[in-house]
Protein backbone atom coordinates (compact mmCIF):
# COMPACT_ATOMS: atom_id res chain seq x y z
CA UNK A 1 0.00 0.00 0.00
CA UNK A 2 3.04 2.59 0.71
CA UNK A 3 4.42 2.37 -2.54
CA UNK A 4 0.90 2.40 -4.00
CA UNK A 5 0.20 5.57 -2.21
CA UNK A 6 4.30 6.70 -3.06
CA UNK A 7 2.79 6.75 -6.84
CA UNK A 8 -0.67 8.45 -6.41
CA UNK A 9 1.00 11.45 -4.24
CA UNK A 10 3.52 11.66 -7.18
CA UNK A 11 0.55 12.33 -9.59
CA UNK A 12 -1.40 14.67 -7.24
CA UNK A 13 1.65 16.56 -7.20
CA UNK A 14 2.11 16.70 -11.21
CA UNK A 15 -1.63 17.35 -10.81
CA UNK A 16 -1.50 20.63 -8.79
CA UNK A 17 1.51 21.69 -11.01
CA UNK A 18 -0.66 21.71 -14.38
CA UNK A 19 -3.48 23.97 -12.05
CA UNK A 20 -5.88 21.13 -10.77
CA UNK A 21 -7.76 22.52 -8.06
CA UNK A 22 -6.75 21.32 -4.67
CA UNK A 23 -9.45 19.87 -3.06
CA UNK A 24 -10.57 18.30 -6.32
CA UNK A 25 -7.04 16.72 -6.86
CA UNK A 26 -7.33 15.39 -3.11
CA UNK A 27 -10.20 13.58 -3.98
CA UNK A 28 -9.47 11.61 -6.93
CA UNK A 29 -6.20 10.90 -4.92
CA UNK A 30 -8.24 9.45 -2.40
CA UNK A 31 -10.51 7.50 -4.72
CA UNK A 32 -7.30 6.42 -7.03
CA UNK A 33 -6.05 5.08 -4.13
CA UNK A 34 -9.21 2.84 -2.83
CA UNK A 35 -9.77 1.77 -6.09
CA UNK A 36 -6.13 0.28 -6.60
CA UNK A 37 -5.87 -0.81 -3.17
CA UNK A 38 -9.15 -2.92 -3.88
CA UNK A 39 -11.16 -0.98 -1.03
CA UNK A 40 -14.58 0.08 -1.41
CA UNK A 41 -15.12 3.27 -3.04
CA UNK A 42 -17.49 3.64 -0.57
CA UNK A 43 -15.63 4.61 2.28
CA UNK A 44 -14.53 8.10 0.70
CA UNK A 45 -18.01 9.59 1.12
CA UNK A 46 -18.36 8.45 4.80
CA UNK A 47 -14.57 9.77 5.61
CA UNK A 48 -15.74 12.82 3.92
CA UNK A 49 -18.45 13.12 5.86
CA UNK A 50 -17.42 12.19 9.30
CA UNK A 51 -14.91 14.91 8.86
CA UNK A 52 -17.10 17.57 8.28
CA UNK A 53 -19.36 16.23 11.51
CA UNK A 54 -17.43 17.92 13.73
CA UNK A 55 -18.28 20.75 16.62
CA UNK A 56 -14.95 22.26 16.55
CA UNK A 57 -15.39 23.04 12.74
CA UNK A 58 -18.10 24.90 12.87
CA UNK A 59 -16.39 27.64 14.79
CA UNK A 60 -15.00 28.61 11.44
CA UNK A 61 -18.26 29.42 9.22
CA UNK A 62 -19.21 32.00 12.60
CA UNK A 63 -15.81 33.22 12.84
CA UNK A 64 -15.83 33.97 9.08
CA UNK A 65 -19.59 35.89 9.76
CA UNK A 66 -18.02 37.80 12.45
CA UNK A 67 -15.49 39.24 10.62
CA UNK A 68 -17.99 40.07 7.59
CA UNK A 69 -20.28 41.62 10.37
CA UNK A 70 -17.72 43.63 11.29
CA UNK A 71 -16.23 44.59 8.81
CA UNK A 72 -19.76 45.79 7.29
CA UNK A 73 -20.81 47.36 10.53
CA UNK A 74 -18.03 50.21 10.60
CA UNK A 75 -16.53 48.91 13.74
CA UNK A 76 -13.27 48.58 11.67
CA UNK A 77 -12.92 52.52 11.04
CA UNK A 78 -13.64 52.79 14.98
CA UNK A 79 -10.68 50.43 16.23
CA UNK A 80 -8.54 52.31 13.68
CA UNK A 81 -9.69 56.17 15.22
CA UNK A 82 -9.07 54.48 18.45
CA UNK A 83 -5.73 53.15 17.71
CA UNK A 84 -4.57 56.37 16.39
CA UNK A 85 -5.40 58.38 19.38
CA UNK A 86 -3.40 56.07 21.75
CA UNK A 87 -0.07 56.16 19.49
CA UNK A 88 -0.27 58.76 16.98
CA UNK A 89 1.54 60.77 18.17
CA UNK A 90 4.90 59.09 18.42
CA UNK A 91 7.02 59.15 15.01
CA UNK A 92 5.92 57.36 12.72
CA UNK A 93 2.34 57.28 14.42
CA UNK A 94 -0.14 55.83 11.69
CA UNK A 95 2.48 53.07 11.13
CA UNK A 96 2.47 52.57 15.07
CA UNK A 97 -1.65 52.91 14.66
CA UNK A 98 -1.43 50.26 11.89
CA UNK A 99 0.18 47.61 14.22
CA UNK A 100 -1.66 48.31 17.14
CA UNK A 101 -4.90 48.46 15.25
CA UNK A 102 -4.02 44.44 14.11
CA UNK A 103 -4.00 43.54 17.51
CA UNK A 104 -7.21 44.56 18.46
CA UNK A 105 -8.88 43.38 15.26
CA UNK A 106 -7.06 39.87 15.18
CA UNK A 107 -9.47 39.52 19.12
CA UNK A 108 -12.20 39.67 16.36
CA UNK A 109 -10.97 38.35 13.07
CA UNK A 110 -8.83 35.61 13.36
CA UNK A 111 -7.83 36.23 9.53
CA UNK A 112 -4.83 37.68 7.78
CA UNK A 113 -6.93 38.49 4.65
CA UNK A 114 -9.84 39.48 7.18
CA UNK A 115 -7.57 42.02 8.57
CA UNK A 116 -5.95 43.47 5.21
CA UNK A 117 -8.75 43.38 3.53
CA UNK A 118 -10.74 45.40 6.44
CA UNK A 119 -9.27 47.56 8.95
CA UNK A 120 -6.28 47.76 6.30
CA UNK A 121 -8.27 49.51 3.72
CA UNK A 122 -8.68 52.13 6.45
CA UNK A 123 -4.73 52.31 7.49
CA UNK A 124 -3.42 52.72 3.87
CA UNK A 125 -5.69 55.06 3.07
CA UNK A 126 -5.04 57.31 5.71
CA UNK A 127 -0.95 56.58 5.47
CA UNK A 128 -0.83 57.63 1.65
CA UNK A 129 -2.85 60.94 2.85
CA UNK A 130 -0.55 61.60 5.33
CA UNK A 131 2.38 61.32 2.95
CA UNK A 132 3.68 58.09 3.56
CA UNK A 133 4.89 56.16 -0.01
CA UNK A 134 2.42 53.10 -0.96
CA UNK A 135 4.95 50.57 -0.73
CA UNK A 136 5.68 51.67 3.07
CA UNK A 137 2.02 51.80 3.73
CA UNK A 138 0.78 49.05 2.18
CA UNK A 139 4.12 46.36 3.91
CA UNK A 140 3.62 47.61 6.77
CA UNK A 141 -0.22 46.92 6.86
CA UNK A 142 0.61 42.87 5.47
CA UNK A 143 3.04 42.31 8.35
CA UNK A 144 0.91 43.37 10.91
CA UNK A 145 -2.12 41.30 9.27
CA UNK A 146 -0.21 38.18 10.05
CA UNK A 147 -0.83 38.91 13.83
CA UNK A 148 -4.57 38.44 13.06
CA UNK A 149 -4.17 34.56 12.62
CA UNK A 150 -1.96 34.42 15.59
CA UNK A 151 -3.94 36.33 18.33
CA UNK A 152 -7.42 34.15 18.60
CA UNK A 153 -9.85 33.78 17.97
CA UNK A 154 -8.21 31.99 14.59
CA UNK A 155 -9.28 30.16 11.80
CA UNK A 156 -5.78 28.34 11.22
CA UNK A 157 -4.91 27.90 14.48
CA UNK A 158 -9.20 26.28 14.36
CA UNK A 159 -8.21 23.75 11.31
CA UNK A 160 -5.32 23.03 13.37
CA UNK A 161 -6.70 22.10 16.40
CA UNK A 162 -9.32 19.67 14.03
CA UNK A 163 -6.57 18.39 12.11
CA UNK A 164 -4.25 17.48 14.68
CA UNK A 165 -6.58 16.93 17.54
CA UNK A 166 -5.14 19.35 19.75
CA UNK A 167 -6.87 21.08 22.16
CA UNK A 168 -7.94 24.04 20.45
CA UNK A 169 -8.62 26.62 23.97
CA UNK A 170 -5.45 25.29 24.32
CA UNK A 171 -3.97 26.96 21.10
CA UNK A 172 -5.87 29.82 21.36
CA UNK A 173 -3.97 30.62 24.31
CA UNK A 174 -0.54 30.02 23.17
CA UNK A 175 -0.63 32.60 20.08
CA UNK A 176 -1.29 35.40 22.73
CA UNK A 177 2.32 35.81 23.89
CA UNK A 178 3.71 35.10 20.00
CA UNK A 179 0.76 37.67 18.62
CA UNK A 180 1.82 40.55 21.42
CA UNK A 181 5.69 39.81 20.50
CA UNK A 182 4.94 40.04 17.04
CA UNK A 183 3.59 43.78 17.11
CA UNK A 184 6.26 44.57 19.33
CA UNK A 185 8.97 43.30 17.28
CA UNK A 186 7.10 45.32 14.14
CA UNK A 187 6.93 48.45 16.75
CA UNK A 188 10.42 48.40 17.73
CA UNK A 189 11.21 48.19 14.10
CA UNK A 190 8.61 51.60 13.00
CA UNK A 191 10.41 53.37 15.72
CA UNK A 192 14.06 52.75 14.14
CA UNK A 193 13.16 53.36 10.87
CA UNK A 194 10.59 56.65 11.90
CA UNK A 195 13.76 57.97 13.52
CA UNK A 196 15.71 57.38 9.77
CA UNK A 197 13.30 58.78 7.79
CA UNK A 198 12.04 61.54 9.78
CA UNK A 199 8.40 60.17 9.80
CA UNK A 200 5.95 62.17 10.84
CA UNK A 201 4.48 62.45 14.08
CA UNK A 202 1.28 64.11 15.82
CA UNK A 203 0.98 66.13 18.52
CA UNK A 204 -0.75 64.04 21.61
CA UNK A 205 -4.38 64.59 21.62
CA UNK A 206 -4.75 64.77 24.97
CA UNK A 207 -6.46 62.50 27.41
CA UNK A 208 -9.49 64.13 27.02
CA UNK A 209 -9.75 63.02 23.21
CA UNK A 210 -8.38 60.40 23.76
CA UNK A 211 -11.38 59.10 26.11
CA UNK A 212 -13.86 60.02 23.44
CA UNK A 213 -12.28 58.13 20.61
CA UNK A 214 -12.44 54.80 23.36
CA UNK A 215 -15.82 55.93 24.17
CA UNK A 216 -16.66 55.25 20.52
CA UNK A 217 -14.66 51.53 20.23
CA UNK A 218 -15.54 50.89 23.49
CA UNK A 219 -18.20 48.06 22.72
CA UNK A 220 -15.88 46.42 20.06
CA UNK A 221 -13.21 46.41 22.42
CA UNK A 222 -15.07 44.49 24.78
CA UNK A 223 -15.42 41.54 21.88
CA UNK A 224 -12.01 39.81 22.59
CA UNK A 225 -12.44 40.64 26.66
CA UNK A 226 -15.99 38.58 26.09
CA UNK A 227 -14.41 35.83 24.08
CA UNK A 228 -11.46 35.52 26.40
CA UNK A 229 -13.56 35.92 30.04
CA UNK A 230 -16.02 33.44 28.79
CA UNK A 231 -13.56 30.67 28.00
CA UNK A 232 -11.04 30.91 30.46
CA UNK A 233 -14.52 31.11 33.11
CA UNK A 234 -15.58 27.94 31.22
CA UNK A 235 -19.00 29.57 30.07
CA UNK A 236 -18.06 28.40 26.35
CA UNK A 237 -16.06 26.54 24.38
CA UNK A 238 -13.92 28.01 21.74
CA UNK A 239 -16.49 27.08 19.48
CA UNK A 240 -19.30 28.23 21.02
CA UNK A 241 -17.49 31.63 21.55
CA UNK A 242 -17.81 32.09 17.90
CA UNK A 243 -21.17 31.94 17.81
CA UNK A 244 -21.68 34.44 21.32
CA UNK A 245 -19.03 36.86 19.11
CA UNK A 246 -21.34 36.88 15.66
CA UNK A 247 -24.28 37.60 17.77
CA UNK A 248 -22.35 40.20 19.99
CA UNK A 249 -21.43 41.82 16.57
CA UNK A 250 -24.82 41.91 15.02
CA UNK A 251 -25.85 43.48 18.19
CA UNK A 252 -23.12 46.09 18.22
CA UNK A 253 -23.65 46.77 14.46
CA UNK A 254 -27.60 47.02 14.71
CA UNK A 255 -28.53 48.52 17.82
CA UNK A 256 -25.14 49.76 19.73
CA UNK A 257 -23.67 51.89 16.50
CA UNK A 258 -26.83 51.31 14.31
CA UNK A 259 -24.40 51.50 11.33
CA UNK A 260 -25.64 47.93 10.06
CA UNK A 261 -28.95 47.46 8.01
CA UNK A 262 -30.61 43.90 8.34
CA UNK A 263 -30.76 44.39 4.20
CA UNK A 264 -27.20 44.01 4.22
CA UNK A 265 -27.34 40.45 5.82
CA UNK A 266 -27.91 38.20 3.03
CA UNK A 267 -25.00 39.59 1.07
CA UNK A 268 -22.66 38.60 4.06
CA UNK A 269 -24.23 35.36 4.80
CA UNK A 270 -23.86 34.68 1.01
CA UNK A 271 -20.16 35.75 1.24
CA UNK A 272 -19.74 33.82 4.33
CA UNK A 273 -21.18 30.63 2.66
CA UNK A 274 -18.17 31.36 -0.53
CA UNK A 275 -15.68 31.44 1.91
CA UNK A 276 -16.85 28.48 4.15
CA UNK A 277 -17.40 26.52 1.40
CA UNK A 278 -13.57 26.75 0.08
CA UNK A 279 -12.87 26.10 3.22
CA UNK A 280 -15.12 22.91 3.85
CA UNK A 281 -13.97 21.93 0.94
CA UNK A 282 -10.64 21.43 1.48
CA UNK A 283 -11.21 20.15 4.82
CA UNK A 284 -13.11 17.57 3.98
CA UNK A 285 -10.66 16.15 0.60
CA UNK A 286 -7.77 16.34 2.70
CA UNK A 287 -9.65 14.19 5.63
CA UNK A 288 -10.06 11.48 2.87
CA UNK A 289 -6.91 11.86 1.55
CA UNK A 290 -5.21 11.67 5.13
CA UNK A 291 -7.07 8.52 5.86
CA UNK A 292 -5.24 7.14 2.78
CA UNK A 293 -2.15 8.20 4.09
CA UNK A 294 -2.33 6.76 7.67
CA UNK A 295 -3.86 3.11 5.94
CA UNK A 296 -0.96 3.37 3.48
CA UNK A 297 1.01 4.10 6.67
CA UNK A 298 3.19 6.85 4.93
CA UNK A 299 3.19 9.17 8.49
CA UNK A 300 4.10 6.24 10.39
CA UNK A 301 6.96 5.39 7.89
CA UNK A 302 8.39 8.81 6.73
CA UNK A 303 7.98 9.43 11.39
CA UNK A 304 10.79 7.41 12.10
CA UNK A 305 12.84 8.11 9.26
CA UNK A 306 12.58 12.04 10.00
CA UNK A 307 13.38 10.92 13.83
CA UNK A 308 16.26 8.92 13.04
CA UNK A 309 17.63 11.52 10.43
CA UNK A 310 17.25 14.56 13.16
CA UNK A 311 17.60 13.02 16.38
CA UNK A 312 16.93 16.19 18.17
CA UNK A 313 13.65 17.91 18.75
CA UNK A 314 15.52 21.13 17.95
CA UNK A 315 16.98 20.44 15.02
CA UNK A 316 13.84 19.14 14.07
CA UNK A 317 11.67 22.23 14.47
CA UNK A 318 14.65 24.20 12.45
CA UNK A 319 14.50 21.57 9.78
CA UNK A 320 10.24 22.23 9.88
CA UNK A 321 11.10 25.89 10.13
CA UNK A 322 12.46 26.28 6.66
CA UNK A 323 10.76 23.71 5.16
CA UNK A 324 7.16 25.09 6.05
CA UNK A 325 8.58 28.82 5.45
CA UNK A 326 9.73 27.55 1.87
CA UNK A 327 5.91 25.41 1.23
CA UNK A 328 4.73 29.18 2.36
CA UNK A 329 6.02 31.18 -0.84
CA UNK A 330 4.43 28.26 -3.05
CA UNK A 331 1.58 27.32 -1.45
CA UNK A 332 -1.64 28.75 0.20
CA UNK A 333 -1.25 27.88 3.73
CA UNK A 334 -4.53 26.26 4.97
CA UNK A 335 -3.86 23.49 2.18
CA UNK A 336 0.03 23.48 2.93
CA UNK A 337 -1.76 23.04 6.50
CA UNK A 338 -3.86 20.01 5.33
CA UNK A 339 -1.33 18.42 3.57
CA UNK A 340 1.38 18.68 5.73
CA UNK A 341 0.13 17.63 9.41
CA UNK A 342 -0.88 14.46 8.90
CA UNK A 343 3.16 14.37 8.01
CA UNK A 344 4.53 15.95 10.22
CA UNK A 345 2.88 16.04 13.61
CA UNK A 346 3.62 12.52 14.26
CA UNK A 347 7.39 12.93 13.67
CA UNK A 348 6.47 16.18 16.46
CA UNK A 349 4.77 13.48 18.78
CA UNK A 350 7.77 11.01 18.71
CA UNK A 351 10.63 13.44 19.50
CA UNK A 352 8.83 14.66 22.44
CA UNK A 353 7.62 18.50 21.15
CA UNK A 354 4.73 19.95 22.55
CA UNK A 355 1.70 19.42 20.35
CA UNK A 356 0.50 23.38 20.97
CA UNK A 357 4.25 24.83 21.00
CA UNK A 358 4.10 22.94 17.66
CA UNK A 359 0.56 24.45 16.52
CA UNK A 360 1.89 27.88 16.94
CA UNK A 361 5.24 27.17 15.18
CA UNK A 362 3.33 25.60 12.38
CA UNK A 363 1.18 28.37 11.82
CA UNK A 364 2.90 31.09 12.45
CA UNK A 365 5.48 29.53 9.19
CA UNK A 366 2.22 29.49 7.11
CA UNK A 367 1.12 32.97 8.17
CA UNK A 368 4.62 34.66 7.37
CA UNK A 369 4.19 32.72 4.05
CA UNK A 370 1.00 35.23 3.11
CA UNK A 371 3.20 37.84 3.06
CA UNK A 372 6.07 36.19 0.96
CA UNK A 373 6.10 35.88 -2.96
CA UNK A 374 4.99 34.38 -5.48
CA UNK A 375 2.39 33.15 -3.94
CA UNK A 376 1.11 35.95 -0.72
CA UNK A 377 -2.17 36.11 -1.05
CA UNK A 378 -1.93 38.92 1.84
CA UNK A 379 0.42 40.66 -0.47
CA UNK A 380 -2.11 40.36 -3.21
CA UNK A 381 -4.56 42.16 -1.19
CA UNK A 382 -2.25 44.57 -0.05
CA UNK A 383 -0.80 45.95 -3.69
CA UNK A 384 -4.40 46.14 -4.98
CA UNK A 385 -5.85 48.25 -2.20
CA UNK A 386 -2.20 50.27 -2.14
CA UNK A 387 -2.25 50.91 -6.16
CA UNK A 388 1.01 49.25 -6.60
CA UNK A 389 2.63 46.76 -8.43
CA UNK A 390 2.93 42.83 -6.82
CA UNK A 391 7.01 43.17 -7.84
CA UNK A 392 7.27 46.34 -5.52
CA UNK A 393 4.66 44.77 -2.66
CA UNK A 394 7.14 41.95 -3.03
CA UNK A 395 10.35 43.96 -2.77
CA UNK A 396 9.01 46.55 0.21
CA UNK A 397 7.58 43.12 2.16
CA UNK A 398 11.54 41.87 2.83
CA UNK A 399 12.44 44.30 5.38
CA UNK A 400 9.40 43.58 7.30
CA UNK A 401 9.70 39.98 7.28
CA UNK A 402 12.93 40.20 9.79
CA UNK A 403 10.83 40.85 13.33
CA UNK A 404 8.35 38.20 11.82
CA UNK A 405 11.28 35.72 11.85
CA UNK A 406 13.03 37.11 15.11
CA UNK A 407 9.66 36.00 16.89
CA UNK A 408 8.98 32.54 14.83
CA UNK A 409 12.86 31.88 15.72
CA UNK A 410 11.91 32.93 20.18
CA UNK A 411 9.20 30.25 20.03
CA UNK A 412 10.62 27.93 18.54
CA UNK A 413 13.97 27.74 20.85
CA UNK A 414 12.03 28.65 24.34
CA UNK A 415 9.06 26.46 24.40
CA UNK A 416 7.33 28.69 27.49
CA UNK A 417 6.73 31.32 24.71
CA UNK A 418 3.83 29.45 23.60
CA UNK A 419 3.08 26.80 26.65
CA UNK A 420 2.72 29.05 29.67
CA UNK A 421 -0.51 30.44 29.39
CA UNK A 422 -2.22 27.49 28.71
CA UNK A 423 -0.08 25.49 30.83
CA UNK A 424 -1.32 28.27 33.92
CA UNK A 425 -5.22 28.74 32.73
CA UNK A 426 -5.92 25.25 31.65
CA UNK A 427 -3.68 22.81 33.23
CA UNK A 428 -2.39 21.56 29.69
């Protein structure tokens, strides 16, 4: 059965070269496979099936409305205002503004595209009015989307969890410390090159409007202080937190702010449905095709031999480092994700790694590769809404990408980075 399944991955691969779709090429792998192996085709449909049976999952179709909600509900051009006030007036504020306006809106996101797409709209636009060149406006605002899929709630770090049956509270509070060092790391890095430049700076607002720009985020401020209270007090799950935050964020956009119009809700829920259904898509191939995998026993093979060729959990994680950060510029990272965990997590298990230190590591390789060409969708998103070209997205990204890797680089050698908070709140 290994060498059957050696042959079919070599043709999925050839597949996905000549532009097969993914999830589509994951299937007839799957089937390909049963059929040779004299199994019967029936068991694809059920494995298909089962996988998309589960509660965890559907935390990502009401994360995905959330994010629509609030994007359409003006809450975005709120956290932004409110951002500004608190650090606009250091040099280099609306860059400053940019990062720390991530942070909030990854507590409600949990999406790199999500975040450029939304609240980034709002930061280049004001950046390129202020005087600030596209290119510098529109990298900044794609490194500090990456924090979005880091910070929970988070859809990768949710098809993680799934995938890998790891707790998924669990990983939701091990990308706090990484998200908060990322926007440091990009901070520290504003302020050195504010001071080069000369970037401008406002004067401080003073504390007086500074309390009326909270007043007016206040509510959506509370949404990751809800989502957080109410899991760590063990009201809700994770999963159920996604559906109190949609609600919470129809609320805020119809009767808190009243800048939503029920009219508007079947063009999000139809949205929502596109993106869930790529999503569930993929999902569900890959489940198939990972049961192939594990009855062809290709993860327990290929475990030992990684094992036996590292030897050493931290030469392992370097080896996964640059691998996953090199799948990253080729590949869209929730299928790299599919592909790849069924792969490599056991390998992980063996040589003794933490199953959330290795989560966050895993993801946070994936996320950096939205922002890195030829294949960034982030950067995609970014050059469009910036008016530039991809080639000088691609070439103002690289300077950006250094704090990125500074903080992928902390996790992965100091393991506490990632395990203490959910070693403290949940006893993991």
């Amino acid at each position: 059965m290994t060498l059957t399944m050696g042959y079919i991955l070599a043709v999925w691969f050839a597949a996905l070269l000549v532009g097969v779709p993914l999830f589509a090429s994951m299937g007839l792998a799957a089937f390909a496979f049963v059929w040779l192996a004299g199994i019967p085709a029936g068991i694809i449909p059920q494995k298909i099936a089962q996988s998309a049976n589960s509660f965890p999952l559907l935390a990502a179709p009401l994360f995905i409305l959330m994010g629509n909600i609030m994007n359409s509900a003006g809450i975005t051009e709120r956290i932004f205002d409110f951002a500004r006030a608190c650090v606009g007036w250091l040099r280099g504020g609306l860059c400053h503004a940019n990062i720390l306006a991530s942070v909030i809106f990854a507590g409600m996101s949990g999406s790199a595209v999500a975040d450029a797409g939304g609240v980034g709209t709002l930061e280049i636009k004001a950046m390129k009015d202020e005087g600030y060149d596209p290119e510098t406006a529109a990298a900044i605002t794609a490194a500090s989307a990456t924090i979005g899929p880091i910070i929970p709630p988070s859809l990768p770090l949710v098809i993680y969890g799934v995938s890998a049956d790891v707790s998924i509270g669990g990983l939701f509070l091990a990308g706090v410390i990484p998200g908060l060092l990322m926007a440091g790391s990009l901070m520290l890095m504003v302020t050195e090159v504010a001071r080069r430049r000369n970037m401008p700076r406002h004067a401080f607002p003073g504390f007086r409007d500074l309390w009326i720009a909270y007043k007016r985020a206040h509510w959506a401020l509370m949404t990751p202080v809800i989502l957080f209270g109410g899991m760590i007090a063990g009201l809700f799950t994770p999963t159920e937190a996604a559906g109190v935050a949609t609600v919470y964020a129809l609320i805020l956009g119809l009767f808190i702010y009243g800048d939503f119009r029920l009219r508007d809700l079947p063009d999000i829920i139809v949205n929502t449905v596109e993106t869930t259904g790529v999503v569930l898509a993929l999902v569900m191939s890959a489940a198939a095709l990972s049961w192939c995998l594990s009855i062809s026993r290709i993860p327990q093979t290929l475990g030992p031999i990684i094992v036996d060729l590292t030897g050493n959990p931290l030469v392992f994680l370097l080896l996964v480092n640059v691998s996953l950060l090199v799948v990253g510029c080729f590949m869209e990272a929730l299928a790299a994700m599919l592909i790849l965990i069924p792969i490599l997590t056991p390998a992980a298990a063996a040589l003794g790694i933490d199953p959330i230190q290795f989560g966050l590591i895993f993801v946070l390789n994936l996320m950096i590769g939205t922002i890195t060409p030829p294949v960034g969708v982030v950067l995609f998103v970014t050059s469009k809404i910036a008016g530039i070209s991809f080639e000088a997205m691609s070439r103002a990204i690289i300077p950006w990408l250094m704090p990125l890797l500074a903080v992928l680089i902390a996790i992965t050698l100091w393991p506490p980075l990632t395990t203490f908070l959910p070693n403290l709140l949940m006893g993991k």
